[in-house]
C-alpha atoms as a PDB file:
ATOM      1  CA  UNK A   1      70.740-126.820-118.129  1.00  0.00           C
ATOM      2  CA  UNK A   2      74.117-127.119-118.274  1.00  0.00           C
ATOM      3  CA  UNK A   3      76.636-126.121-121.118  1.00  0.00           C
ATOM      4  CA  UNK A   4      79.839-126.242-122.086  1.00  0.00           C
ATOM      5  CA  UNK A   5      81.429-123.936-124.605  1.00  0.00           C
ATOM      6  CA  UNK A   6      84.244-124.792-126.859  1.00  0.00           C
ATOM      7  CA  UNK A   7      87.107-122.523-127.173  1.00  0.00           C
ATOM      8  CA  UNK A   8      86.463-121.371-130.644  1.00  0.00           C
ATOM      9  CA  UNK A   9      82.914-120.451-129.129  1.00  0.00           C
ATOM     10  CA  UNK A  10      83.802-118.453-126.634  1.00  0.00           C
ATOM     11  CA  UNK A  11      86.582-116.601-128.645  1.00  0.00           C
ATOM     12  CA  UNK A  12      83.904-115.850-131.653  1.00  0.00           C
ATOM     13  CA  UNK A  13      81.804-114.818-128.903  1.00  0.00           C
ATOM     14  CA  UNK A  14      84.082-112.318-127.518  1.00  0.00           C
ATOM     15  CA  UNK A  15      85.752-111.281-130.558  1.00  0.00           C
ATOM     16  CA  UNK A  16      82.326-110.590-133.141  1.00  0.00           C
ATOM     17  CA  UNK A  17      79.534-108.535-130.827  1.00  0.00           C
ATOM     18  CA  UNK A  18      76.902-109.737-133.776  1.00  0.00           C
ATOM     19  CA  UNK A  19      77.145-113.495-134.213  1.00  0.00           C
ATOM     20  CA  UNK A  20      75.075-116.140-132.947  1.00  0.00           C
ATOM     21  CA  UNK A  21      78.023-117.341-130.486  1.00  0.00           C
ATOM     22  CA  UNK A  22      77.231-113.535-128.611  1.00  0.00           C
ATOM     23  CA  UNK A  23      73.299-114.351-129.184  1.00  0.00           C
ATOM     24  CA  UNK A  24      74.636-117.506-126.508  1.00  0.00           C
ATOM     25  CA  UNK A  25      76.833-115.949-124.308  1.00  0.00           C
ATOM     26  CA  UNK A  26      73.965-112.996-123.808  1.00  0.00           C
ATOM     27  CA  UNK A  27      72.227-115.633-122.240  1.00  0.00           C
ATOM     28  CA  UNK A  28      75.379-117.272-120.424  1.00  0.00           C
ATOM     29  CA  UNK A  29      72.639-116.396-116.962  1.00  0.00           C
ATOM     30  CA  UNK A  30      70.169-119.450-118.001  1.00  0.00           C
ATOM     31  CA  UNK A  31      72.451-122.150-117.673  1.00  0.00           C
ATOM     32  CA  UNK A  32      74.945-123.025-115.862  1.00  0.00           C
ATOM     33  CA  UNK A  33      78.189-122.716-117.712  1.00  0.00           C
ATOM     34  CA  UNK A  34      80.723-125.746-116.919  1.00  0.00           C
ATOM     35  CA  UNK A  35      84.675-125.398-118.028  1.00  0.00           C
ATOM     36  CA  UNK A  36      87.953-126.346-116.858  1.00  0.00           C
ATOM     37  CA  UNK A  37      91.715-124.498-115.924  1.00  0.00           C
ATOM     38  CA  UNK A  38      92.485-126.267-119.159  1.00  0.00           C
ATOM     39  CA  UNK A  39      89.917-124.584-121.443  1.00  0.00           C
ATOM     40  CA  UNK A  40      90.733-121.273-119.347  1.00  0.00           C
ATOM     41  CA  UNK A  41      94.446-121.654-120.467  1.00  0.00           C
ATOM     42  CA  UNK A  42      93.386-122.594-124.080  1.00  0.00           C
ATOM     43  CA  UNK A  43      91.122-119.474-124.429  1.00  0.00           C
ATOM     44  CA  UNK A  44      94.226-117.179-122.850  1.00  0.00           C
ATOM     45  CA  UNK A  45      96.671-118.895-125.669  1.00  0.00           C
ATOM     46  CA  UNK A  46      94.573-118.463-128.636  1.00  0.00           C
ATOM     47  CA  UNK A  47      93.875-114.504-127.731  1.00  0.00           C
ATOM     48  CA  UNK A  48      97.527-114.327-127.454  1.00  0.00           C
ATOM     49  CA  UNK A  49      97.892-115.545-131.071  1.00  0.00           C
ATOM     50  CA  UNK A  50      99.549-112.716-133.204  1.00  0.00           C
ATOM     51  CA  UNK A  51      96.294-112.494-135.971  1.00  0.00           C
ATOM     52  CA  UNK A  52      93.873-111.789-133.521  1.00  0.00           C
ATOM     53  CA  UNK A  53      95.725-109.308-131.300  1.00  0.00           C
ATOM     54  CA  UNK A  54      96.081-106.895-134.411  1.00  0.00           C
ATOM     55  CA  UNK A  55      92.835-107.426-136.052  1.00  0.00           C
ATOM     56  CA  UNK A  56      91.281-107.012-132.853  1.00  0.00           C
ATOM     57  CA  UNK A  57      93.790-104.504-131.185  1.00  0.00           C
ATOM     58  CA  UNK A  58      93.842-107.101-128.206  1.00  0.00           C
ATOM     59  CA  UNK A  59      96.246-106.242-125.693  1.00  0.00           C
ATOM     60  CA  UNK A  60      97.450-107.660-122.665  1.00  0.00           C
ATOM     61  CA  UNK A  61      94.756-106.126-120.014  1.00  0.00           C
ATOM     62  CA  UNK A  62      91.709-106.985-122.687  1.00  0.00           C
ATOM     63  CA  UNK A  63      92.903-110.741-122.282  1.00  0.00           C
ATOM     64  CA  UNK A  64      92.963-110.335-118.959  1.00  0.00           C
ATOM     65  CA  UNK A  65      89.797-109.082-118.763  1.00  0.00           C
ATOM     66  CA  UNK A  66      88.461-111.377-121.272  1.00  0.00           C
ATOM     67  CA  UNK A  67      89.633-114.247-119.380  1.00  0.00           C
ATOM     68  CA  UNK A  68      88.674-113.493-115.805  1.00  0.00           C
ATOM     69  CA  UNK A  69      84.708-113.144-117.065  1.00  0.00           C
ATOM     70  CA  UNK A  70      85.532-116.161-118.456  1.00  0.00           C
ATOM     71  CA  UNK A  71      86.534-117.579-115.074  1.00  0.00           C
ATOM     72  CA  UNK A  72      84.312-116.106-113.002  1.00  0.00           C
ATOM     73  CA  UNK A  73      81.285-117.887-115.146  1.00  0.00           C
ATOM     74  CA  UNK A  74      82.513-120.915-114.623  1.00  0.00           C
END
């Protein structure tokens, strides 16, 4: 099957360890996850937003990180 996941998704997902967006990407191995350079760059900017780097502590190798499993899934 294949998926796509919006931004907001895969941010949730990365951000809350206990939601159902987590339950998905736990299982990102069944299907096969479809994106784009453009939803790659959107998930970068919105981790870069101010709110979420200091309620999350996010800092610029995390993104990184976050990112490039991102990339390499899709």
């Amino acid at each position: 099957m294949r998926v796509v996941l919006d931004t907001n998704i895969l941010v949730s997902a990365l951000l809350v360890k206990n939601g159902i967006p987590a339950r998905i990407i736990e299982r990102v191995e069944q299907f096969e996850l479809l994106g784009s350079n453009e939803t790659l760059a959107e998930l970068e900017r919105v981790l870069h937003y101010p709110r979420l780097q200091r309620k999350y502590s996010l800092s610029e190798v995390i993104i990184t990180v976050l990112s490039r499993g991102y990339a390499r899934q899709v």
